[in-house]
Protein backbone atom coordinates (compact mmCIF):
# COMPACT_ATOMS: atom_id res chain seq x y z
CA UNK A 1 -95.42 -65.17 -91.14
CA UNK A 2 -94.64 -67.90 -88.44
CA UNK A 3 -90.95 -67.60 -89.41
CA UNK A 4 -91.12 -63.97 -89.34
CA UNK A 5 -92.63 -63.39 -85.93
CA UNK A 6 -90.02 -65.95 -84.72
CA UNK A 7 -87.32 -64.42 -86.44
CA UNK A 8 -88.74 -61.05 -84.56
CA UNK A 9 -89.06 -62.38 -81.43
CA UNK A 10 -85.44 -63.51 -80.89
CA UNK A 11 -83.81 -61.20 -82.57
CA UNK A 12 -84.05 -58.75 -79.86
CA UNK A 13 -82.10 -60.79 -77.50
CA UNK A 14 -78.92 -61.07 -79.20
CA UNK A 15 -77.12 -57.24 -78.65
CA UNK A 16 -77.99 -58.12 -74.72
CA UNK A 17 -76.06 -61.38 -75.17
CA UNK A 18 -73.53 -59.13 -76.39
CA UNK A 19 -73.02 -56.64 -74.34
CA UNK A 20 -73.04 -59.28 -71.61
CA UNK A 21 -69.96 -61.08 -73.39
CA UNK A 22 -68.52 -58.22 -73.59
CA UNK A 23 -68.75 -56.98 -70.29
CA UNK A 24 -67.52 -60.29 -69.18
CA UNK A 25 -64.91 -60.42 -71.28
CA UNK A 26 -64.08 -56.82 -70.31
CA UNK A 27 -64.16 -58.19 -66.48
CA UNK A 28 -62.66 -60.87 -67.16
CA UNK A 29 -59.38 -58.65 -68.75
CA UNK A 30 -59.62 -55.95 -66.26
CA UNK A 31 -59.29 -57.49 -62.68
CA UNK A 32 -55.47 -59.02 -63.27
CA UNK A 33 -54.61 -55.33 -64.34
CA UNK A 34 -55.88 -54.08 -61.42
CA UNK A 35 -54.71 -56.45 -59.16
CA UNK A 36 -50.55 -55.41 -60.87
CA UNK A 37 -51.68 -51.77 -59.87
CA UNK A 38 -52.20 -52.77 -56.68
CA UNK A 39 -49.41 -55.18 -56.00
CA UNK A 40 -47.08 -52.72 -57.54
CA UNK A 41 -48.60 -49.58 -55.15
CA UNK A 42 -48.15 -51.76 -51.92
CA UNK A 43 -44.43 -52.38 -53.30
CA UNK A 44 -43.88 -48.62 -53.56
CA UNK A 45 -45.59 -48.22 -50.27
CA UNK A 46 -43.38 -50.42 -48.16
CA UNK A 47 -40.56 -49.78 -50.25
CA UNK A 48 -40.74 -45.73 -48.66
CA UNK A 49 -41.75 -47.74 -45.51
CA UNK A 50 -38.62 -49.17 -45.07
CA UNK A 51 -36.83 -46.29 -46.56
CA UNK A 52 -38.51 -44.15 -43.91
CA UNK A 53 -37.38 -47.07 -41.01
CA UNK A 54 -34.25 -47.16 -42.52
CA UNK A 55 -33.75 -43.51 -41.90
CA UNK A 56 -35.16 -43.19 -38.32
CA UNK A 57 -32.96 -46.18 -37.74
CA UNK A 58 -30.20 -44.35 -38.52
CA UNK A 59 -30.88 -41.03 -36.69
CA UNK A 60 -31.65 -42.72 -33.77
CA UNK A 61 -28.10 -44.56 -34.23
CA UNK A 62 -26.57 -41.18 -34.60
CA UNK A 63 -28.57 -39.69 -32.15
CA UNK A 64 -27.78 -42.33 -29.42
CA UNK A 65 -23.59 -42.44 -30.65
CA UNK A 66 -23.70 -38.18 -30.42
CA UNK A 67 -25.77 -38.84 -26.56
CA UNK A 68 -22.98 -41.01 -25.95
CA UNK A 69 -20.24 -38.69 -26.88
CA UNK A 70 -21.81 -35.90 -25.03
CA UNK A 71 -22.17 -37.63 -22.16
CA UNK A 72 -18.03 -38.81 -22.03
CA UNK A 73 -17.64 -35.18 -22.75
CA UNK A 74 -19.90 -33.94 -19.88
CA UNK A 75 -18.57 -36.66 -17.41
CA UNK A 76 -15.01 -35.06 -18.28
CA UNK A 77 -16.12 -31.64 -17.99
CA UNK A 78 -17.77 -32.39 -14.40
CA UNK A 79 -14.48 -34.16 -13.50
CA UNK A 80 -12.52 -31.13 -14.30
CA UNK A 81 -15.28 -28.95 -12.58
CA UNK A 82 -15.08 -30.84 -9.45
CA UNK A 83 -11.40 -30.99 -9.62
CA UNK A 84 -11.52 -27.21 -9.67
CA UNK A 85 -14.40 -27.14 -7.36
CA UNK A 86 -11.98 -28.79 -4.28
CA UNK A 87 -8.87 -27.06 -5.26
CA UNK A 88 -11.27 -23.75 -4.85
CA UNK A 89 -12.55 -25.06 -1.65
CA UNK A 90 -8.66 -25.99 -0.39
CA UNK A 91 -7.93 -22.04 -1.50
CA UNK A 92 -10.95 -20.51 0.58
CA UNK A 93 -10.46 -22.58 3.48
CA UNK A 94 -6.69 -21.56 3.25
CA UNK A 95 -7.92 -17.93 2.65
CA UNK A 96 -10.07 -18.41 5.24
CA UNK A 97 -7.48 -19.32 8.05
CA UNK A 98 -5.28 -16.15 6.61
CA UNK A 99 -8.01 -13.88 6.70
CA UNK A 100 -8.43 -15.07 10.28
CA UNK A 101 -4.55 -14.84 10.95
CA UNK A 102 -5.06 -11.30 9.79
CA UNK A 103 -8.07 -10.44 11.86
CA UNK A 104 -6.05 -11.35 14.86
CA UNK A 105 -3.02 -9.48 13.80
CA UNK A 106 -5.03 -6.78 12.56
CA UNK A 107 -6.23 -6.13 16.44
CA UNK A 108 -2.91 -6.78 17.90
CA UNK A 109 -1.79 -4.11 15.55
CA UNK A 110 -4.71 -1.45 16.09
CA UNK A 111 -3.86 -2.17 20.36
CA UNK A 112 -0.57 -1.23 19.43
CA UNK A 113 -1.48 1.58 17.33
CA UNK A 114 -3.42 2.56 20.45
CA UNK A 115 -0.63 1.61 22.93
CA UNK A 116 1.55 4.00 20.51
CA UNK A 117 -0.87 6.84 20.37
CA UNK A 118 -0.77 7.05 24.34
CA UNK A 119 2.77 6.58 23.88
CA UNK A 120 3.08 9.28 21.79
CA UNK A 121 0.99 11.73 23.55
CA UNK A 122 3.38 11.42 26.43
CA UNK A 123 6.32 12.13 24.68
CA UNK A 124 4.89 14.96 22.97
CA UNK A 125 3.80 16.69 26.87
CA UNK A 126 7.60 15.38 27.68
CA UNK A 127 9.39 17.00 24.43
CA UNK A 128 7.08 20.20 24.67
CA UNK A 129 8.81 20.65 28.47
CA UNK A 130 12.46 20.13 26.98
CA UNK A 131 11.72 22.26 24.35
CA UNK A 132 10.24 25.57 26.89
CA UNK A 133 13.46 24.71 29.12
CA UNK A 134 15.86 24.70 26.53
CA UNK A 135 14.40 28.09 24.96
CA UNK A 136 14.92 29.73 28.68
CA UNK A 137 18.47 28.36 28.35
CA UNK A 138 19.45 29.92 25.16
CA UNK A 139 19.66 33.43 26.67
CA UNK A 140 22.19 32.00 29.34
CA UNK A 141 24.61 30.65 27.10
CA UNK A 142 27.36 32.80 25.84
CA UNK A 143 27.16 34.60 22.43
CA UNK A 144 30.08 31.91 20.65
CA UNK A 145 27.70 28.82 21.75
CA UNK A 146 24.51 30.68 20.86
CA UNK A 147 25.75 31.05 17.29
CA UNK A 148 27.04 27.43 16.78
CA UNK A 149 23.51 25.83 18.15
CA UNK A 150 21.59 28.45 16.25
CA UNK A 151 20.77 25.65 13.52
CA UNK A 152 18.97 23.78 15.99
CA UNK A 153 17.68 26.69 18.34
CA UNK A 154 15.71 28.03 15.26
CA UNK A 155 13.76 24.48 14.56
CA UNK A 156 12.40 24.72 18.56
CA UNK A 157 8.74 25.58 18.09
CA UNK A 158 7.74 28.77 20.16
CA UNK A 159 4.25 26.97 20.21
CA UNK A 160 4.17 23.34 20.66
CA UNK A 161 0.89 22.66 19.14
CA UNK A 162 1.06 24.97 16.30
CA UNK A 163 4.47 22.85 14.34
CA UNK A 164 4.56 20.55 11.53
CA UNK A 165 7.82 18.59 12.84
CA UNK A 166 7.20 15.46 13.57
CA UNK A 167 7.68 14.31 17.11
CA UNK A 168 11.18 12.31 16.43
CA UNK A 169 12.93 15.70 15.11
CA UNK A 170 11.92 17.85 17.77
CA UNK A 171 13.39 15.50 19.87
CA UNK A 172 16.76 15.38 17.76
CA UNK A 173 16.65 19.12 18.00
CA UNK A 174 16.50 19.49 21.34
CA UNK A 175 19.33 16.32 21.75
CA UNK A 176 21.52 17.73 19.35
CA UNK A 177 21.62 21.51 20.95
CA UNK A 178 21.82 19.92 24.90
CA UNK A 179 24.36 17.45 23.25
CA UNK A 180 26.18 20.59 21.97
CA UNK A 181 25.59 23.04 24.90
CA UNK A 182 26.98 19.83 27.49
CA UNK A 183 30.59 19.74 25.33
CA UNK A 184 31.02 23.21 25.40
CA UNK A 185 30.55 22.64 29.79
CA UNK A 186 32.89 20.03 29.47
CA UNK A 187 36.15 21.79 27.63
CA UNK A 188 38.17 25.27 27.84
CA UNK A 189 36.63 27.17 25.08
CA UNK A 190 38.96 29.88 23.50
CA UNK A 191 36.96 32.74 21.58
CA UNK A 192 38.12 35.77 20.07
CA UNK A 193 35.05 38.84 20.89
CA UNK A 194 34.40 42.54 20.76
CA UNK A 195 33.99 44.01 24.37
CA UNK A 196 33.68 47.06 26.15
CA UNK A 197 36.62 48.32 28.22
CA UNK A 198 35.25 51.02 29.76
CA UNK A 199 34.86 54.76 29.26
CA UNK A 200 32.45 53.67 25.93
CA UNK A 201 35.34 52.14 24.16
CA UNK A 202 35.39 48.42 22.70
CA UNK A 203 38.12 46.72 21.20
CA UNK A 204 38.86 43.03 20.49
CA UNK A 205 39.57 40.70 23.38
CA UNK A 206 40.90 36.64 24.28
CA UNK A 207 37.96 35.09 26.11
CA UNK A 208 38.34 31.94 27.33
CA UNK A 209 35.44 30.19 29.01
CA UNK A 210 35.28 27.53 32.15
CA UNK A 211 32.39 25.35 30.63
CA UNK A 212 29.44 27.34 31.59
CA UNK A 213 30.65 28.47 34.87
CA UNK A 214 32.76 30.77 34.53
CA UNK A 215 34.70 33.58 31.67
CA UNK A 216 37.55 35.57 31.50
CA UNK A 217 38.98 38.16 28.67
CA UNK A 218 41.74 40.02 28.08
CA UNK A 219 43.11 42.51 26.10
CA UNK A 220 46.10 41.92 23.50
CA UNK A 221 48.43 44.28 25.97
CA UNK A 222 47.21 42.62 29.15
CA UNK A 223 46.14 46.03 30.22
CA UNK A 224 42.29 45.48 30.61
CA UNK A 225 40.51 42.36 31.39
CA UNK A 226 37.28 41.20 33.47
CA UNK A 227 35.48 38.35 35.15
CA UNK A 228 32.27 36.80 33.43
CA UNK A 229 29.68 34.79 34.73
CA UNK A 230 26.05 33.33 32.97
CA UNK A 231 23.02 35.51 33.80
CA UNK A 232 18.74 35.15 33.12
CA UNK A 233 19.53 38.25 30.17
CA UNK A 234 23.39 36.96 29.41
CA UNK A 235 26.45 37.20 30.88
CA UNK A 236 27.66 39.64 32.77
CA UNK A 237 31.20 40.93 32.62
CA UNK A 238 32.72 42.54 35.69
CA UNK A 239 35.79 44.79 35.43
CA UNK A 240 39.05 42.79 36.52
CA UNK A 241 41.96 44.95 35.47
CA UNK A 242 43.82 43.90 38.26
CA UNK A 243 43.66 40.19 37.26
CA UNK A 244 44.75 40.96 33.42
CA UNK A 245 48.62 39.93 33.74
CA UNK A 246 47.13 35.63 35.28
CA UNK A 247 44.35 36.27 32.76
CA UNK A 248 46.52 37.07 29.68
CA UNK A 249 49.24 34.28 30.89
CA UNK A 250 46.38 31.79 31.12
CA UNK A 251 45.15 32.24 27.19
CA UNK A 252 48.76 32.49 25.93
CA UNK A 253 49.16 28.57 27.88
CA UNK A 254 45.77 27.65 26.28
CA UNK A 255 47.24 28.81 23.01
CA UNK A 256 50.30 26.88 23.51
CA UNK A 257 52.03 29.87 23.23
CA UNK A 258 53.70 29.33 26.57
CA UNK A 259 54.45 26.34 28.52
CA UNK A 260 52.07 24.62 30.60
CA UNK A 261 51.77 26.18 34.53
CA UNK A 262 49.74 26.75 37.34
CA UNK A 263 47.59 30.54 37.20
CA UNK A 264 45.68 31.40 39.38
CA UNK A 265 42.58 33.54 38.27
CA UNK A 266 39.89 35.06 39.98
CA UNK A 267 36.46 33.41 40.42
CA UNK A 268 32.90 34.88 41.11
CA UNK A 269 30.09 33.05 42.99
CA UNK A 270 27.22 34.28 43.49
């Protein structure tokens, strides 16, 4: 019974001494696995550490190489910028000094334009004169010179301000017709007309005109002839039968068809 209830009383104690050993055993097996797991997750964690620095190493490398680049480009760009920037400046202080050339031609120009205007306004009161003197003059001429400066009579405005000629041919107009009526005063004009010889009858005539002064015809017979002389309405022809032998002589000399000689022929004055 002794052995029995020692026997009994120790044999509870053995499965704790067990489980201890076991659990120390267990301990003792587990902690160098865990410390590999950890050695071997700090490896993987600086491993991607350095990975990671690696990487921003070499952005910012790239990064600071592309900065670099840009900035070579830039500094060229604002070279070429400023390059254009003066030349602009050189061309708009040039334009500037034209413009200002022009201004000051521009108002020599418009006083000159004014100067011209006055100018002009004077010569148009001038040519508006010679054009109402040379219209009264047209009835005085004689019918031959009438006809040959008709060209020219018919461009003379009757009203002066209501004409679309310009200023310089309404001058030539009335140049050309005084130019024309001043050679026919100068020279021994030789015309062939239709007059009246009295009693209603008409028949061809010589004429020959003195410049402006003065006229003579003739019959072809030398039979009838009169004296003519430049009136307000026309000329006027006065009966000179008596002078018709000196007045026929004097056109056939004219026409060269006799020699050259002294006639003498009537003149009116008034």
């Amino acid at each position: 019974m002794k052995y029995s209830s020692r026997f009994g009383s120790r044999a509870p104690r053995r499965p704790l001494l067990v489980f201890a050993a076991v659990l120390a055993a267990g301990a003792f097996l587990s902690a160098p696995g865990l410390s590999a797991l950890r050695d071997a997750e700090e490896v993987d964690l600086t491993r991607a550490a350095l990975e990671r620095w690696v990487e921003t190493r070499r952005v910012i490398s790239k990064e600071r190489q592309d900065w670099k680049l840009g900035r070579e480009v830039l500094q060229d760009r604002i070279g070429v910028v400023s390059e254009e920037i003066e030349s602009l400046r050189g061309r708009i202080g040039a334009a500037e000094a034209d413009i200002a050339e022009a201004d000051v031609a521009r108002a020599a120009l418009i006083a000159q334009n004014d100067d011209l205007k006055a100018a002009a306004a004077t010569l148009e009161d001038a040519v508006a004169g010679l054009e109402a003197r040379t219209l009264a003059l047209l009835p005085k001429l004689p019918q031959p010179l009438r006809e040959r400066v008709k060209p020219l009579s018919q461009q003379i405005p009757s009203d002066p301000s209501d004409t679309k000629l310009t200023l310089s041919l309404r001058y030539q107009n009335v140049i050309g017709l005084l130019n024309a009526v001043n050679k026919f005063n100068t020279e021994i004009t030789q015309e062939s007309e239709v007059h009246e010889l009295g009693e209603g009858k008409s028949a061809e005539v010589s004429v020959l005109y003195l410049g402006l002064g003065q006229g003579y015809f003739v019959n072809a017979d030398g039979t009838a002839a009169a004296v003519g002389r430049p009136a307000d309405s026309g000329w006027m022809w006065a009966e000179a039968d008596h002078a018709a032998p000196q007045i026929l002589q004097a056109v056939q000399v004219r026409r060269e068809e006799k020699p050259a000689a002294f006639v003498r022929l009537p003149i009116v004055i008034d």
